[in-house]
Protein backbone atom coordinates (compact mmCIF):
# COMPACT_ATOMS: atom_id res chain seq x y z
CA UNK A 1 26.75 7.94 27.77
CA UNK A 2 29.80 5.46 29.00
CA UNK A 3 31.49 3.31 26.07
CA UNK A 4 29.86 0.52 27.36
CA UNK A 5 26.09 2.24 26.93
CA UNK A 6 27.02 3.20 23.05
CA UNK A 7 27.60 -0.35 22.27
CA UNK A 8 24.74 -1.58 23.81
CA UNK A 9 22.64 0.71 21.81
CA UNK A 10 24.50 0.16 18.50
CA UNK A 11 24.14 -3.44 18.79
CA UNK A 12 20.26 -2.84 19.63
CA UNK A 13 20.11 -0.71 16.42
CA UNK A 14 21.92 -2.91 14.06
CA UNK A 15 19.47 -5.89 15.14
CA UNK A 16 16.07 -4.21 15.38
CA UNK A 17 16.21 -2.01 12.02
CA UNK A 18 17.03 -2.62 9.04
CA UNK A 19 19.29 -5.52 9.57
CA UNK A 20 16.75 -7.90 11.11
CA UNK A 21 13.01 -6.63 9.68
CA UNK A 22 9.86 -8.02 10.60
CA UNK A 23 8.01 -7.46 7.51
CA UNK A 24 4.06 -7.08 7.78
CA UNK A 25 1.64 -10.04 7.05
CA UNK A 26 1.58 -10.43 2.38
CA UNK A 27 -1.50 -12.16 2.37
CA UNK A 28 -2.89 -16.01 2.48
CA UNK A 29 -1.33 -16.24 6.01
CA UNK A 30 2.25 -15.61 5.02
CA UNK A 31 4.85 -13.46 6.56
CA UNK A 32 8.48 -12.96 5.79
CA UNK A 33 11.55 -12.13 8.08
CA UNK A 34 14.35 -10.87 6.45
CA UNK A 35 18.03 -11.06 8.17
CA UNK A 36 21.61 -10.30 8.05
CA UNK A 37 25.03 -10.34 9.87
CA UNK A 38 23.33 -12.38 13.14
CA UNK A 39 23.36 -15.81 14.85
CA UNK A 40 20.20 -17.75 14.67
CA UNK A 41 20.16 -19.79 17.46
CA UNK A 42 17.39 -22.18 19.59
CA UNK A 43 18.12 -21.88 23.24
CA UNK A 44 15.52 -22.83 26.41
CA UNK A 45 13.31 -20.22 25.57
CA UNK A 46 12.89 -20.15 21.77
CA UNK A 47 14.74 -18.85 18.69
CA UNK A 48 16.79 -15.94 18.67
CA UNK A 49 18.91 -13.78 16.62
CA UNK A 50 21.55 -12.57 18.70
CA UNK A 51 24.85 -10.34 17.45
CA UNK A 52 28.41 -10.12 19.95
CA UNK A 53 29.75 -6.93 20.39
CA UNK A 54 33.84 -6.34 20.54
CA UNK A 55 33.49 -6.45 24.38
CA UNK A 56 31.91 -9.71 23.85
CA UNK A 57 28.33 -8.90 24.94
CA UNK A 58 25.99 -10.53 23.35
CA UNK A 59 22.43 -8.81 22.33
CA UNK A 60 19.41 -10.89 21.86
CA UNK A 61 15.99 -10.39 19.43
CA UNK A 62 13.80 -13.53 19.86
CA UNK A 63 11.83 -14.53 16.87
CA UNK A 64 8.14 -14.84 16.94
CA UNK A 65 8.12 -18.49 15.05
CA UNK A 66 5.40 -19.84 14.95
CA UNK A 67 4.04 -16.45 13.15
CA UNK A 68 6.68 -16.60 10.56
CA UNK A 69 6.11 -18.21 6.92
CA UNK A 70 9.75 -17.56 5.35
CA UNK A 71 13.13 -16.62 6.99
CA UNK A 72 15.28 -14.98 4.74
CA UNK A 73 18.94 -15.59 5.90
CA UNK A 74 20.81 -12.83 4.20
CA UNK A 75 25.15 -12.64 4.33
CA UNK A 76 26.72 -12.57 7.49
CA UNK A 77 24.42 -15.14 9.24
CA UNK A 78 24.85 -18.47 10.50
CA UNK A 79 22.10 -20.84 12.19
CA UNK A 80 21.87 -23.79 14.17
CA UNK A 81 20.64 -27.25 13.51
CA UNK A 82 18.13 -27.45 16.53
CA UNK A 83 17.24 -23.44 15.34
CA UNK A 84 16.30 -25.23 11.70
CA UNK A 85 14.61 -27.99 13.22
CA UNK A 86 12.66 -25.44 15.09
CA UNK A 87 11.07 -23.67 12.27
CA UNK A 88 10.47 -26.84 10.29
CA UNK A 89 8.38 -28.03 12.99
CA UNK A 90 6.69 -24.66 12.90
CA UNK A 91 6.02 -25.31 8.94
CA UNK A 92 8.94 -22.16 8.14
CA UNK A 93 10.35 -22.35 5.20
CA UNK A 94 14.20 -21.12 5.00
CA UNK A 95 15.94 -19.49 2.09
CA UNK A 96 19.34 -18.50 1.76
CA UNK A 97 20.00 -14.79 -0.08
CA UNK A 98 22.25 -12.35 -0.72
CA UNK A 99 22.06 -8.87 0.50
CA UNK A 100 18.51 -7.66 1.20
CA UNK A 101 17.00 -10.68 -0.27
CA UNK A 102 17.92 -9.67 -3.88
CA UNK A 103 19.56 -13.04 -4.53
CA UNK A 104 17.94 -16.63 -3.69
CA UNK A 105 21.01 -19.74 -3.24
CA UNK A 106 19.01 -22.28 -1.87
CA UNK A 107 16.06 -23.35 0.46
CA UNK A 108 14.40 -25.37 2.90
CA UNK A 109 10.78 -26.53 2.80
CA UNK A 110 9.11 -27.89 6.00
CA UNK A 111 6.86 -31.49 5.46
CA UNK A 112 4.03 -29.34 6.72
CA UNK A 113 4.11 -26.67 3.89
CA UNK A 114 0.68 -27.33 2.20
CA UNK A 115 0.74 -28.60 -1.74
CA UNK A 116 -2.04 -26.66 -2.46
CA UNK A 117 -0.62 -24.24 -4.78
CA UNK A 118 1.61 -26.43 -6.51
CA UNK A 119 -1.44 -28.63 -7.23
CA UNK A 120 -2.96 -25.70 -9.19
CA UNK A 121 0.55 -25.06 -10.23
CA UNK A 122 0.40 -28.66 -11.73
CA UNK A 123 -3.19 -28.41 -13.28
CA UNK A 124 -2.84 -25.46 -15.52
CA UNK A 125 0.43 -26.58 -16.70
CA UNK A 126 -0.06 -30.11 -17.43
CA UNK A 127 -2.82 -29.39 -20.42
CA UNK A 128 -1.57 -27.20 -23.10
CA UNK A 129 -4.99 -24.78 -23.30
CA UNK A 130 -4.82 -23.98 -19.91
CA UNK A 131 -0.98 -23.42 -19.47
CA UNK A 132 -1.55 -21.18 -22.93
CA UNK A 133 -4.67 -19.43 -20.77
CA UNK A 134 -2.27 -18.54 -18.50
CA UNK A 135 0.08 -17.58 -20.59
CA UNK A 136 -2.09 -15.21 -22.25
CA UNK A 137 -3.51 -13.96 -18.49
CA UNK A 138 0.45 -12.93 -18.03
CA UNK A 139 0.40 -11.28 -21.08
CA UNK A 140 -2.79 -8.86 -20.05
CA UNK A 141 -1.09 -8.25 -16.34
CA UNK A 142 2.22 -7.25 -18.20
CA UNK A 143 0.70 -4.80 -20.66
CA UNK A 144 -3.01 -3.80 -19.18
CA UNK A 145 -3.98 -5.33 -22.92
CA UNK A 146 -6.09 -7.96 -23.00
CA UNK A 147 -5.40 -10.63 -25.90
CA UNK A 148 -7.84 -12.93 -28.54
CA UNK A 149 -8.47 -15.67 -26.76
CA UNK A 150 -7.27 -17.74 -29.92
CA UNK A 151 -3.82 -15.88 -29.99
CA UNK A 152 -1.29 -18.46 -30.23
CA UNK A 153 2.06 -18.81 -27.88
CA UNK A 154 4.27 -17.81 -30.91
CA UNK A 155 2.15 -14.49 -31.49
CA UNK A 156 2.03 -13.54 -27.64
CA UNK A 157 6.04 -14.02 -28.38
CA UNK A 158 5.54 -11.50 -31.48
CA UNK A 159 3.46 -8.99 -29.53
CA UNK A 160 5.55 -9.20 -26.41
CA UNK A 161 8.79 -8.53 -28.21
CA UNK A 162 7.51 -5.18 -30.19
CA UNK A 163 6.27 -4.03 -26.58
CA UNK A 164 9.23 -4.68 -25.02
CA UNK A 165 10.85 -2.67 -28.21
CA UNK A 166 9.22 0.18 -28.03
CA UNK A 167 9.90 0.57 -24.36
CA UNK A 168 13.84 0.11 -24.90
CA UNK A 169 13.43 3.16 -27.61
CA UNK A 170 11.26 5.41 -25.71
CA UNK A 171 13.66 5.16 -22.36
CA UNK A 172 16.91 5.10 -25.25
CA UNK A 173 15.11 8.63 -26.54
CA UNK A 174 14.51 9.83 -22.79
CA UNK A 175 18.15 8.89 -21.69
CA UNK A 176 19.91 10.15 -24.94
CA UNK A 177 21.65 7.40 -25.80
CA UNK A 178 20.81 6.48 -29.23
CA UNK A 179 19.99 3.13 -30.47
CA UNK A 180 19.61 0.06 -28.23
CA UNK A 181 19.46 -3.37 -28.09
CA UNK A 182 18.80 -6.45 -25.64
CA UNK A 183 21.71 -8.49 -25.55
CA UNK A 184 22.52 -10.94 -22.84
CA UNK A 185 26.36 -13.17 -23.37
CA UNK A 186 27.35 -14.24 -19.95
CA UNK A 187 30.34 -15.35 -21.77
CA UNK A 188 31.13 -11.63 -22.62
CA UNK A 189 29.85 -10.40 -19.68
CA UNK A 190 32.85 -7.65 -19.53
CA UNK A 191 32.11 -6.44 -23.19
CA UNK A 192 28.49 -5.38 -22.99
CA UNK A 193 27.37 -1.77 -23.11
CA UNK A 194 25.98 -0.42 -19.38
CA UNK A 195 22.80 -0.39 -19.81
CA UNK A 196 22.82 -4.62 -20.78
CA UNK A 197 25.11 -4.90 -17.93
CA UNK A 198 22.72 -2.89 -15.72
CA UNK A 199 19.73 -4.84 -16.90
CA UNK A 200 21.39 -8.39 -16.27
CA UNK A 201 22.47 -7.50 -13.15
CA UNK A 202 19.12 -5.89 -11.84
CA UNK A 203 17.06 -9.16 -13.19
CA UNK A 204 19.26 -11.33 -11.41
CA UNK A 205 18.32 -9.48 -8.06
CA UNK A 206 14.35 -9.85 -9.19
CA UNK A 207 14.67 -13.32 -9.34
CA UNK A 208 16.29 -13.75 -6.06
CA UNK A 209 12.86 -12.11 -4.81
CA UNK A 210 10.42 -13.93 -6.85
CA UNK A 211 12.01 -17.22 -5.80
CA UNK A 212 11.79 -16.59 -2.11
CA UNK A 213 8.11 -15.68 -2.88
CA UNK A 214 7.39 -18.96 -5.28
CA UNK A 215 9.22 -21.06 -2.20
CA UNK A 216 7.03 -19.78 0.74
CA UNK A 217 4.26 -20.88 -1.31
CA UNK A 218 5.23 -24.07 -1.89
CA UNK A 219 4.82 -24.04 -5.80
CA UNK A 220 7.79 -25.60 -8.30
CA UNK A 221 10.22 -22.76 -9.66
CA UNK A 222 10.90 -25.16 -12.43
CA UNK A 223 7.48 -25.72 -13.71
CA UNK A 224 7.03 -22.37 -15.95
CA UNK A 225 3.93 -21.53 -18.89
CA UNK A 226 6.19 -19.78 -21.09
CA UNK A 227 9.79 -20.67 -20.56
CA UNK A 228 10.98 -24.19 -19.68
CA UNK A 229 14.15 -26.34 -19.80
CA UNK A 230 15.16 -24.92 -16.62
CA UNK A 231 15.16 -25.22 -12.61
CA UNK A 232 14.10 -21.38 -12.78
CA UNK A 233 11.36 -21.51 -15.42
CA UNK A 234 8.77 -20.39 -13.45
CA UNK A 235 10.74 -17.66 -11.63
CA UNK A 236 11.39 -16.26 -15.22
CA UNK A 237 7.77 -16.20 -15.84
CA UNK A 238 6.34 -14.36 -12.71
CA UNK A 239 10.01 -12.07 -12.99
CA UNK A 240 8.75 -10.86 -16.18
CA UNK A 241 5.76 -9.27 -14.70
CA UNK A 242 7.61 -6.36 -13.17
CA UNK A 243 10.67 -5.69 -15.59
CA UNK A 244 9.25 -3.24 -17.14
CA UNK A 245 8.30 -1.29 -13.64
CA UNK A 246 11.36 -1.95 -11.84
CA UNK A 247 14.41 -3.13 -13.52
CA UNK A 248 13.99 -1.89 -17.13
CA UNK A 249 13.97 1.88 -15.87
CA UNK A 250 16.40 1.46 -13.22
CA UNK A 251 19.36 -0.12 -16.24
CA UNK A 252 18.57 2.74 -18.11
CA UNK A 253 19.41 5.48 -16.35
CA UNK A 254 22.43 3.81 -15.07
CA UNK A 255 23.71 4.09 -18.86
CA UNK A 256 26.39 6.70 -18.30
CA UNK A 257 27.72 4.32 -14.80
CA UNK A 258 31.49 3.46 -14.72
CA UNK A 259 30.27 0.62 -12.54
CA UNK A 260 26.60 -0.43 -13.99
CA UNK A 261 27.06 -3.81 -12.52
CA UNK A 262 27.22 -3.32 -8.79
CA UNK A 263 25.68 0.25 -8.89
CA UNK A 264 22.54 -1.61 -10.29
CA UNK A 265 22.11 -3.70 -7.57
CA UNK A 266 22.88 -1.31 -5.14
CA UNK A 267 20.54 0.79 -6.58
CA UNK A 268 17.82 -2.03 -6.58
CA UNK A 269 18.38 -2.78 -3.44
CA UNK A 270 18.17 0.51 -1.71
CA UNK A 271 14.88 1.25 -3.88
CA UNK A 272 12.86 -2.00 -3.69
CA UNK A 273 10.30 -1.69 -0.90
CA UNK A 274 10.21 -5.58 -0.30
CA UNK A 275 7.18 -5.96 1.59
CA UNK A 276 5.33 -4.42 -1.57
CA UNK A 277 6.75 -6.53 -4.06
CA UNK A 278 6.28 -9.84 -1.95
CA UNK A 279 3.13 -9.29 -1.86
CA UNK A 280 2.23 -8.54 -5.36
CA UNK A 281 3.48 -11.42 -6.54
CA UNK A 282 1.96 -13.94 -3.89
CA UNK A 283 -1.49 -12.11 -5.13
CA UNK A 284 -0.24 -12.09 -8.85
CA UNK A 285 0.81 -16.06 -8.76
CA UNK A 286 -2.34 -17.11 -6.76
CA UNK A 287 -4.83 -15.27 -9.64
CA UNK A 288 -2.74 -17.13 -12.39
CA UNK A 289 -2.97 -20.07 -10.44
CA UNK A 290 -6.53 -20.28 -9.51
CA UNK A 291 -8.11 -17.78 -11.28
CA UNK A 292 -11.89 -19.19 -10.41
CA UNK A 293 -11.05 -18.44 -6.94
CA UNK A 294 -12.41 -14.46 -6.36
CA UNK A 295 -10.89 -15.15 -3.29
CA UNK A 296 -7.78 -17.24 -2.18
CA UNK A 297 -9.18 -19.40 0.76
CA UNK A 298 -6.73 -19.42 3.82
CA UNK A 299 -3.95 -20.94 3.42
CA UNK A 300 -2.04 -21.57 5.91
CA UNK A 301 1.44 -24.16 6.79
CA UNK A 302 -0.16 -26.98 8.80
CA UNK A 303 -2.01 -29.65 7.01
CA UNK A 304 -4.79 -30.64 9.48
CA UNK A 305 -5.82 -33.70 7.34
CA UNK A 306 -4.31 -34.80 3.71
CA UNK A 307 -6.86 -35.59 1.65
CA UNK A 308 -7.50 -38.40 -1.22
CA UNK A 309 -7.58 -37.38 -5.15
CA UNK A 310 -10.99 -38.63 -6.74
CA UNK A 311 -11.54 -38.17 -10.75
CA UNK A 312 -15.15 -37.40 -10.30
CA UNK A 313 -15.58 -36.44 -6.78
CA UNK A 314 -12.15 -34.26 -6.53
CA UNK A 315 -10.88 -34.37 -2.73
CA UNK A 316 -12.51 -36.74 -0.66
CA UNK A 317 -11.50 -37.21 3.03
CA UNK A 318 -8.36 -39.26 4.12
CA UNK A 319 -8.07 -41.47 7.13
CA UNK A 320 -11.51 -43.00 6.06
CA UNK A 321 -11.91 -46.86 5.69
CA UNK A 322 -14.30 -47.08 2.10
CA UNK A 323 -14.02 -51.16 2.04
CA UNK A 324 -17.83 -50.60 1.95
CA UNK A 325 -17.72 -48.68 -1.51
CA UNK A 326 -16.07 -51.65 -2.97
CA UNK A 327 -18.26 -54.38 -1.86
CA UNK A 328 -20.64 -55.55 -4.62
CA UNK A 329 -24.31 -54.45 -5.10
């Protein structure tokens, strides 16, 4: 194989796997594309990722589009304005991350993303029994425990603290590390112990993830059941579902690390099957969201026809004239 030949099939490797991933279809029509260190460009055929090798040839992977619900752009990439324009015309959302996905800077939403989910989003939390309802539905999918249905926020608090403390001292026993406690000062960040440094850094990655998720969907990251006050309320909330499975564990056994910090995420990045988590929490945020629903109707990114709020009637038809249902009897 000439030097030439090797290049050409590095370049082929670094773009088809696992730099640029085609992850399979999550559910509710939405797919993800995660990728890194490539040029997103729009050229007379369609979109393309394309990477230059040192003798300046240039390899290109076109993008199926129209198929795609969420781009990932992960570091190393740059895109083009007629490339964005592109997928918002397509009804792709775009989010900025950090390596693997494990970090979520900012977004793009397409006009065509439907509001569907952050109208249920709205509903349960604008009335204080049903936000609590859900509150106390994240609860049982947390802990496989199913609550009174009169527990209050402030004892789902109680009962999800001594949980959450009795998992810290059975992995503390398992690890041999003695006594441990939850503490979180990003103004000490340098004096905390590794497995809080671990633990921070690992939960930082989830939330990354669950944003990118809570984005393609369309719902508000802000709008959250049990925390609030913040642009990332929400992302806390859903985040809290898998702690204990994937980031609680993971700090833990990082507790003898001379480098918890970036060892965590490495380690959470290298371990985290993404196209199982993104799925799991697009089904987990659609049963808290609609949990009459036993099953999600198609989603979907284009909105065929808006429709028109009604009180009584709930959504009536747009693009209809009803001068006649005003006109006196």
């Amino acid at each position: 194989m000439t030097a030439t030949q090797h290049t050409k099939t590095s370049a082929r490797r670094r773009i088809a796997a696992p730099t640029l991933a085609m992850l399979p279809r999550i559910g509710d029509s939405l797919s993800f594309l995660y990728a890194d260190v490539v040029r997103i460009v729009q050229d007379d055929t369609g979109i393309c990722a394309e990477t230059t090798s040192a003798e300046g040839e240039v390899t290109r992977v076109y993008l199926p589009t129209s198929a795609l619900s969420c781009l990932l752009l992960g570091p190393g990439t740059s895109i083009t304005q007629p490339a964005l324009a592109t997928f918002a015309r397509h009804g792709t959302s775009v989010v900025c991350t950090g390596s693997g996905g494990v970090r979520c800077y900012s977004a793009t939403t397409p006009d065509s993303l439907t509001t569907r989910w952050l109208e249920h989003q709205v509903h349960q939390w604008s009335d204080s029994e049903r936000r609590l309802a859900v509150a106390r539905q994240m609860y049982l999918m947390r802990f496989k425990v199913q609550v009174p249905a009169t527990s209050t926020l402030q004892q789902l608090r109680g009962m999800e603290g001594q949980r959450m403390k009795a998992l810290y001292k059975l992995l503390a026993q398992q690890h041999r590390i003695g006594r441990f406690r939850r503490a979180y000062d990003p103004a000490a960040w340098d004096d905390q112990d590794p497995v809080n440094t671990a633990l921070s850094s690992a939960n930082t990655c989830l939330y990354g993830i669950v944003h990118a998720a809570l984005v393609a969907l369309g719902c508000s990251p802000a709008l959250g059941f049990v925390h609030q006050g913040a642009q990332h309320a929400f992302v806390y909330d859903i985040a809290d579902l898998y702690k204990a499975d994937l980031t609680v564990p993971l700090a833990f056994s990082l507790h003898d690390s001379p480098q918890p910090e970036g060892e965590a995420r490495r380690r959470f990045r290298e371990g985290l099957r993404l196209f199982k988590l993104l799925p799991r929490i697009v089904a987990d945020v659609q049963t808290l969201l609609a949990p009459d629903e036993a099953e999600p109707l198609p989603d979907g990114h284009s909105v065929d026809m808006v429709s028109l709020w009604d009180p009584v009637a709930g959504a009536v038809p747009a693009g209809v004239n009803y001068a006649a249902e005003a006109e006196p009897e």
